[in-house]
Protein backbone atom coordinates (compact mmCIF):
# COMPACT_ATOMS: atom_id res chain seq x y z
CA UNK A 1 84.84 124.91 106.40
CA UNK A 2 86.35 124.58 109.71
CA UNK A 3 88.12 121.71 111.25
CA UNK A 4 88.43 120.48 114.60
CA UNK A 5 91.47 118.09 115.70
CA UNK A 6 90.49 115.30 118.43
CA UNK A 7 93.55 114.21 119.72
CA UNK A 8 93.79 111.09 121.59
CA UNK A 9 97.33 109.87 123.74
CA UNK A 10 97.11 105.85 123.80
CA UNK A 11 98.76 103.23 125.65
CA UNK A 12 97.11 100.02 125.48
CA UNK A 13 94.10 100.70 124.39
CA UNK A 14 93.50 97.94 121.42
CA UNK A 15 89.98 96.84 123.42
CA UNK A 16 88.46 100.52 123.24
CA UNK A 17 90.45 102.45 119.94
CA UNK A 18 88.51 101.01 117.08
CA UNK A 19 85.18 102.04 118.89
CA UNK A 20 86.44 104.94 120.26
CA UNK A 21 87.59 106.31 116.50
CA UNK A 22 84.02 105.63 114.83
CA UNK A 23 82.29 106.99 117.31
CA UNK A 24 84.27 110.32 116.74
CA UNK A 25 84.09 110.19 113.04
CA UNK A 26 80.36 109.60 113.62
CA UNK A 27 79.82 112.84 114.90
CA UNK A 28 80.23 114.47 111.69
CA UNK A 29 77.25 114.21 110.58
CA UNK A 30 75.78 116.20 113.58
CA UNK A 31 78.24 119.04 112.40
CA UNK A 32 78.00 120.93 109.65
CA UNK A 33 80.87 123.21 108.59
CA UNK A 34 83.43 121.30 110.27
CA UNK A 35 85.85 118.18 109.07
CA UNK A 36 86.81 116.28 111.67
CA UNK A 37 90.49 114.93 111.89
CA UNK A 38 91.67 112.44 114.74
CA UNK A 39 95.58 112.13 115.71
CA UNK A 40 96.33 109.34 117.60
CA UNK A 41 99.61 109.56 119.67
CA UNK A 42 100.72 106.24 120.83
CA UNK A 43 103.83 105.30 123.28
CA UNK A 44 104.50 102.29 121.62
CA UNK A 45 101.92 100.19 122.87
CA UNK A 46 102.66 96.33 123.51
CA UNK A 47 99.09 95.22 122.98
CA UNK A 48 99.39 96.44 119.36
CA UNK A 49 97.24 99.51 119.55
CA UNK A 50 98.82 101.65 116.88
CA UNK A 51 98.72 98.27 114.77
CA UNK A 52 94.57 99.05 115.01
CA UNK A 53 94.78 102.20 114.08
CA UNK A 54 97.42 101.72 111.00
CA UNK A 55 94.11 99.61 109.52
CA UNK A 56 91.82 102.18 110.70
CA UNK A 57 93.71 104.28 108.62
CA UNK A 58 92.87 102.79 105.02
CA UNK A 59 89.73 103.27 105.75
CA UNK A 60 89.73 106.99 106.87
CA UNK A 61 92.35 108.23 104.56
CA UNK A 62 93.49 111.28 105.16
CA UNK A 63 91.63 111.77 108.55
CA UNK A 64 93.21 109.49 111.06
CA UNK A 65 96.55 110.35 111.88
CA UNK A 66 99.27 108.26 114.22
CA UNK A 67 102.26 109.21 115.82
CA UNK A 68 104.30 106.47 117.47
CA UNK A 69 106.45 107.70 120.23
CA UNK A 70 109.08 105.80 121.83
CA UNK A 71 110.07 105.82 125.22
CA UNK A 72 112.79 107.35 126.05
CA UNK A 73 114.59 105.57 129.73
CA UNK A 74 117.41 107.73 131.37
């Protein structure tokens, strides 16, 4: 089996994440031989994006992934 990684950089996207993730996982059907994973990397978004994804999370186990960066100010 071979797996493919979507990546996705957020910031401020709670409107378009939750559709934007099924859609993805959707496409796994359409693929045989391949697990899809998705790693969201969010800069600490104020409109609570990686707070959608955290719940997106329980139901896609072990294929969602966040990191939360902070933002660093010199």
């Amino acid at each position: 089996m071979r797996k493919a990684v979507v990546v996705l950089p957020t910031f401020n996207e709670k409107e378009s994440i939750k559709d934007l993730i099924e859609n993805i996982f959707r496409q796994q059907k359409s693929l045989p031989n391949w697990t899809l994973e998705v790693l969201v990397v969010d800069s600490q978004s104020p409109d609570g994006t990686g707070k959608i994804v955290k719940l997106l999370q329980k139901t896609y186990k072990e294929k969602l992934h966040l990191l939360e960066l902070s933002l660093i100010h010199i």
